[in-house]
C-alpha atoms as a PDB file:
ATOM      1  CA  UNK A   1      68.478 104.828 109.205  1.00  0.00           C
ATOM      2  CA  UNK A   2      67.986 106.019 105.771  1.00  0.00           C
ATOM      3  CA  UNK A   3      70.995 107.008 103.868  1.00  0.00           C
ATOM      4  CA  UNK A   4      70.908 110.720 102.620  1.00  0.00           C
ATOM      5  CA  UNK A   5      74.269 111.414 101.122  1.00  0.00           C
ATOM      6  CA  UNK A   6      75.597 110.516  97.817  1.00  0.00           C
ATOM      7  CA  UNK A   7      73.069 110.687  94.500  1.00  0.00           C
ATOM      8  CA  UNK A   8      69.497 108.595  93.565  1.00  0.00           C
ATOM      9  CA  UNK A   9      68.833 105.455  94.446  1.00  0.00           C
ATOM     10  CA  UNK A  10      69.100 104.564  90.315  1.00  0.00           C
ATOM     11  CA  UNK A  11      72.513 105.387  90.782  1.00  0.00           C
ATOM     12  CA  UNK A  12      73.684 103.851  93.766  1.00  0.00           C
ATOM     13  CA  UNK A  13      72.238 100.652  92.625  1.00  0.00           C
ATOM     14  CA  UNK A  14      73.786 100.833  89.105  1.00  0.00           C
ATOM     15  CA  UNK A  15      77.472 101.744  90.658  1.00  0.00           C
ATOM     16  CA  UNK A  16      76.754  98.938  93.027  1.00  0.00           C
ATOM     17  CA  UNK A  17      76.954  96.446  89.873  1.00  0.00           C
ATOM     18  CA  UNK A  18      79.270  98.347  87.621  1.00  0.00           C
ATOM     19  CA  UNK A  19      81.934  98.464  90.380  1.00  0.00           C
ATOM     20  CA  UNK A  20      82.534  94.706  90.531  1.00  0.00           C
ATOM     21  CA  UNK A  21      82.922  94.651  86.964  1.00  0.00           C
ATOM     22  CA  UNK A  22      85.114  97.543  86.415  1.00  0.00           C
ATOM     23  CA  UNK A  23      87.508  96.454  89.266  1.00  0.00           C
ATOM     24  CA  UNK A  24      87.453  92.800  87.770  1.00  0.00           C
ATOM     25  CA  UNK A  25      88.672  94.775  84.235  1.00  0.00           C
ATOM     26  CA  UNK A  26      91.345  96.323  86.077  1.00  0.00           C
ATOM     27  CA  UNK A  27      92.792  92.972  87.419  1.00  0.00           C
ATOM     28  CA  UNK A  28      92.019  91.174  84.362  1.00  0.00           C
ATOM     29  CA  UNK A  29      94.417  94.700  82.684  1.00  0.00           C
ATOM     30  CA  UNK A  30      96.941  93.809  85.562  1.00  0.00           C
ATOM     31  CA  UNK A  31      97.192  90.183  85.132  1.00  0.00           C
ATOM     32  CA  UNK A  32      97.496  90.336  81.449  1.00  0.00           C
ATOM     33  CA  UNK A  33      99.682  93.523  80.623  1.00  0.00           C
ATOM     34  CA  UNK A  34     102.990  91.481  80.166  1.00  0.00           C
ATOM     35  CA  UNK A  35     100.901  89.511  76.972  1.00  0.00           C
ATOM     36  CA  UNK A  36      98.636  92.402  75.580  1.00  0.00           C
ATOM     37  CA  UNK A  37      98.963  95.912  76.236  1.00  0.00           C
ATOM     38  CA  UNK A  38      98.112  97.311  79.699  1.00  0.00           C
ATOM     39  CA  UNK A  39      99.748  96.290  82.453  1.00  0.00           C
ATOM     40  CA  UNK A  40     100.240  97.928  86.482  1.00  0.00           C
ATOM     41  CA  UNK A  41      99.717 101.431  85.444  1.00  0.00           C
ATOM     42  CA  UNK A  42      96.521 100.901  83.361  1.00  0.00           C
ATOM     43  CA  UNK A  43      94.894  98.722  85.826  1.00  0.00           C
ATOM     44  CA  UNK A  44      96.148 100.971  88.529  1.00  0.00           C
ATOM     45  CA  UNK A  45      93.930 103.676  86.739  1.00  0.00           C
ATOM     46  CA  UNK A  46      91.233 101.494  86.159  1.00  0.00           C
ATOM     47  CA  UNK A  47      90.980 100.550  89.733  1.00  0.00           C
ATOM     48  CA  UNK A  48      91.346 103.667  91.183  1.00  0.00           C
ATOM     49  CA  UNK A  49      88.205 104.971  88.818  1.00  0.00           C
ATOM     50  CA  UNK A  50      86.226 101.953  90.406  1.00  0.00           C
ATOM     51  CA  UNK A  51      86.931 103.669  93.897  1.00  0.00           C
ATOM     52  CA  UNK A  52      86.163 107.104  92.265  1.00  0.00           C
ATOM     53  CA  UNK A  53      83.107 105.698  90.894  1.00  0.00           C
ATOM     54  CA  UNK A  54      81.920 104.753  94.027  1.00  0.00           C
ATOM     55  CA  UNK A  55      83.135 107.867  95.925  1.00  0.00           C
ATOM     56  CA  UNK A  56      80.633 110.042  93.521  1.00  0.00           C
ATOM     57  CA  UNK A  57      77.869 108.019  93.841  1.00  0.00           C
ATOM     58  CA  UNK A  58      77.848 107.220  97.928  1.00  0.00           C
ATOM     59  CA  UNK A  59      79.420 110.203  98.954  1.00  0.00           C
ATOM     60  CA  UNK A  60      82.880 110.543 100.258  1.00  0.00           C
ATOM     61  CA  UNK A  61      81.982 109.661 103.562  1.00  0.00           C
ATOM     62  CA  UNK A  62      81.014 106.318 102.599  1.00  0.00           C
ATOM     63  CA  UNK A  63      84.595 105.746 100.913  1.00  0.00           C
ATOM     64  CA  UNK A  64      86.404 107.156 104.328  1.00  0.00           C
ATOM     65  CA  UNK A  65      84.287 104.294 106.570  1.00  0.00           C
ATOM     66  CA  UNK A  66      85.715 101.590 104.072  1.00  0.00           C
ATOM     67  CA  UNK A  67      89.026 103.316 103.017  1.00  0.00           C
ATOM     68  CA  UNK A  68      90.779 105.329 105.628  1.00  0.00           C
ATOM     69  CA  UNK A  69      93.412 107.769 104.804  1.00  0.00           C
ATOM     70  CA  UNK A  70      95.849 105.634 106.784  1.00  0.00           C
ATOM     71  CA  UNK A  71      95.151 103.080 104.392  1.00  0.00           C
ATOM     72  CA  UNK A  72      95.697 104.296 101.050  1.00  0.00           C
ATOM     73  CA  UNK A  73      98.584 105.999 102.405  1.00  0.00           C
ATOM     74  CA  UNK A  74     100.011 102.245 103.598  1.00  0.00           C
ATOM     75  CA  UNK A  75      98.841 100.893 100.050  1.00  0.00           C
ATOM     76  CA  UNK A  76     100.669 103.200  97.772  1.00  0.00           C
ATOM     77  CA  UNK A  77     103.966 102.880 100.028  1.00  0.00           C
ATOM     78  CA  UNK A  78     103.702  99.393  99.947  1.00  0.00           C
ATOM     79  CA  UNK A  79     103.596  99.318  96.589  1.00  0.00           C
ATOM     80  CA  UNK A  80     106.664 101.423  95.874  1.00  0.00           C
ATOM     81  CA  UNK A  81     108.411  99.570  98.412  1.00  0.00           C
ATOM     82  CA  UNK A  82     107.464  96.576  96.851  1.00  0.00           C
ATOM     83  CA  UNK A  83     108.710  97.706  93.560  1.00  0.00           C
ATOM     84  CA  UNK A  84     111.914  98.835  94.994  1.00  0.00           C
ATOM     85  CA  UNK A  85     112.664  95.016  96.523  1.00  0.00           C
ATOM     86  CA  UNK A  86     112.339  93.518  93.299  1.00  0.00           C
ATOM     87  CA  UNK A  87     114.577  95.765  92.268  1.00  0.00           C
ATOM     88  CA  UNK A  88     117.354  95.285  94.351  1.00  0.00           C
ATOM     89  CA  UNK A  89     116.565  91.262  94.446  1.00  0.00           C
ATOM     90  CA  UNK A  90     118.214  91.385  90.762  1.00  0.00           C
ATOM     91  CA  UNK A  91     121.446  92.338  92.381  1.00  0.00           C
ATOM     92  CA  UNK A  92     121.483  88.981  93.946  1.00  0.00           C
ATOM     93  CA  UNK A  93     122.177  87.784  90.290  1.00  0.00           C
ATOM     94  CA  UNK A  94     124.602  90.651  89.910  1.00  0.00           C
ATOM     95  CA  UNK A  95     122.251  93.539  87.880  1.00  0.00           C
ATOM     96  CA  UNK A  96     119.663  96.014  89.027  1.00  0.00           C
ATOM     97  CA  UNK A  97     115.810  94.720  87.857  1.00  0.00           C
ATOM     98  CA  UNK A  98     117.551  91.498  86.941  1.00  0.00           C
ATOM     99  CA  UNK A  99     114.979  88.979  86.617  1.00  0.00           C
ATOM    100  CA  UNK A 100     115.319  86.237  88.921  1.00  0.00           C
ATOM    101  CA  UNK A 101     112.468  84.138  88.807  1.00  0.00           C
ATOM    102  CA  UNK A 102     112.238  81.148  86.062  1.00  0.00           C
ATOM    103  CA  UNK A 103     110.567  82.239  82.723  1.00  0.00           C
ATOM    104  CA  UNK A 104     107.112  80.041  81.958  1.00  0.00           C
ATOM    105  CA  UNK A 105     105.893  79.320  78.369  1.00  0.00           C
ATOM    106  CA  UNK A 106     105.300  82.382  75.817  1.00  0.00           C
ATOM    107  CA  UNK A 107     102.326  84.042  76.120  1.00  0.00           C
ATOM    108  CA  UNK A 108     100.982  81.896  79.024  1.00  0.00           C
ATOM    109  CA  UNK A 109     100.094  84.056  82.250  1.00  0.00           C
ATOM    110  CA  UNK A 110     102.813  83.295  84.278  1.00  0.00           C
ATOM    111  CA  UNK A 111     105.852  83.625  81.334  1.00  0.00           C
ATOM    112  CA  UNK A 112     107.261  86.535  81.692  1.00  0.00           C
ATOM    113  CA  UNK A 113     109.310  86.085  85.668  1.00  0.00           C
ATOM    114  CA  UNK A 114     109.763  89.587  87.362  1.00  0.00           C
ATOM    115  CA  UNK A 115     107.337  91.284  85.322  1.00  0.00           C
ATOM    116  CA  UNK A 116     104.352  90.851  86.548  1.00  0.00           C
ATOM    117  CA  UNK A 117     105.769  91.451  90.063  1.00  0.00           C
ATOM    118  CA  UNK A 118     106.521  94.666  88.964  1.00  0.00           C
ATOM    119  CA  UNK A 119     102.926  95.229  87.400  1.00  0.00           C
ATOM    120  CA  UNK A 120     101.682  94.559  90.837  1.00  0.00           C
ATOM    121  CA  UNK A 121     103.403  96.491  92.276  1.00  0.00           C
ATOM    122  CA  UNK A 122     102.944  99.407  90.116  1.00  0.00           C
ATOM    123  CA  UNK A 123      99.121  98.555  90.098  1.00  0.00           C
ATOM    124  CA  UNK A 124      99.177  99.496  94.092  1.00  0.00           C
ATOM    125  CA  UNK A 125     101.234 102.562  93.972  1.00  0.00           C
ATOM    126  CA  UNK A 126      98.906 104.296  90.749  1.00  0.00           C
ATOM    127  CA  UNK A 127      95.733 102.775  92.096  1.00  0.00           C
ATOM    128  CA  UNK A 128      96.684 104.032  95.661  1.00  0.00           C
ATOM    129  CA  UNK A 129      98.025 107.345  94.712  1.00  0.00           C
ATOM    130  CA  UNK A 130      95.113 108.347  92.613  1.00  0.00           C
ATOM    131  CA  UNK A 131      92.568 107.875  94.475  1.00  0.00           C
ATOM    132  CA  UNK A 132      94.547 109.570  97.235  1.00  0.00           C
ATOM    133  CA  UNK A 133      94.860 112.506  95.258  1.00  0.00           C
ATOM    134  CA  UNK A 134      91.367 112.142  94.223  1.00  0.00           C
ATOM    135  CA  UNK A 135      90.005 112.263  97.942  1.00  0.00           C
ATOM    136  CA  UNK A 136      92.194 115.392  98.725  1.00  0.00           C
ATOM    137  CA  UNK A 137      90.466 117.269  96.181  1.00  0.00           C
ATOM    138  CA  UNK A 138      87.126 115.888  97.214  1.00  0.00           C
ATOM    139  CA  UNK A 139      87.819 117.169 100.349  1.00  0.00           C
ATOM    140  CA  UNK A 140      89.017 120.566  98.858  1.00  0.00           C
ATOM    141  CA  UNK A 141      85.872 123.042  99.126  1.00  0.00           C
ATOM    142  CA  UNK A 142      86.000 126.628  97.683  1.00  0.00           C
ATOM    143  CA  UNK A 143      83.565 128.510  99.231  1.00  0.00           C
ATOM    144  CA  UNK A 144      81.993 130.059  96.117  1.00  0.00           C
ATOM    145  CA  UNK A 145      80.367 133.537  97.143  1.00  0.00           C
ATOM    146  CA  UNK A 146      77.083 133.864  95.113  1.00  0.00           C
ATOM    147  CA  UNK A 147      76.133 136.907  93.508  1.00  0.00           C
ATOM    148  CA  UNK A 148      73.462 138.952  95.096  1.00  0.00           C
ATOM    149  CA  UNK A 149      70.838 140.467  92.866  1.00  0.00           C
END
């Protein structure tokens, strides 16, 4: 079955290898955003472009047979959800957002406790949420009524 939807075969095959490495920049923006600047939101962003990326290049029926509505949906609730918990778990130590796991070395990975909890779960909910909104207006078509000569 050849595939007819999406753009050139140049292009598929390009996105196909820029992909990995533009999602692997977004978690590398994640992981690191509590020691250099970036963090959830930024990798959120760059992840969601990676999904865009492909999206424009397959066609946006390739993205719904990997990434169903349902899905991204689930993703970006989980990840406010997920925000929200860590959160609340600072009450257990008496404040809101209080940080409750044990602080690592300066400006290792792992040194800054709640934070990058929080980036991760702010990475989901952008990441989620734009693609979602970039799907709906994918799927948003104008008829455009061409001018008769």
């Amino acid at each position: 079955m050849k595939e007819t939807s999406g753009m050139s075969l140049i292009v598929k095959r390009v996105t196909r290898i820029s992909v990995s490495l533009i999602f692997l920049y977004g978690v590398y923006i994640l992981l690191h955003g509590h020691i250099t600047p970036g963090g959830g939101f930024a990798g959120g962003v760059i992840i969601a472009l990676s999904f865009i990326h492909l999206v424009l290049a397959f066609g946006r029926e390739a993205a719904f047979k990997r990434l169903s509505h349902e899905f991204i949906s689930l993703a970006e609730s989980a990840g406010g959800l997920m925000f929200l918990i860590i959160a609340v778990l600072g009450f257990s130590g008496g404040f809101f957002f209080l940080n409750f796991l044990r602080h690592g070395t300066p400006f290792e990975l792992f040194s800054s406790g709640t934070i990058i909890l929080c980036n991760i779960a702010i990475f989901i909910k952008v990441g989620a949420g734009l693609f979602a909104i970039f799907i709906a207006l994918a799927m948003l078509r104008i008829p455009i009524e061409q001018e008769k000569g």
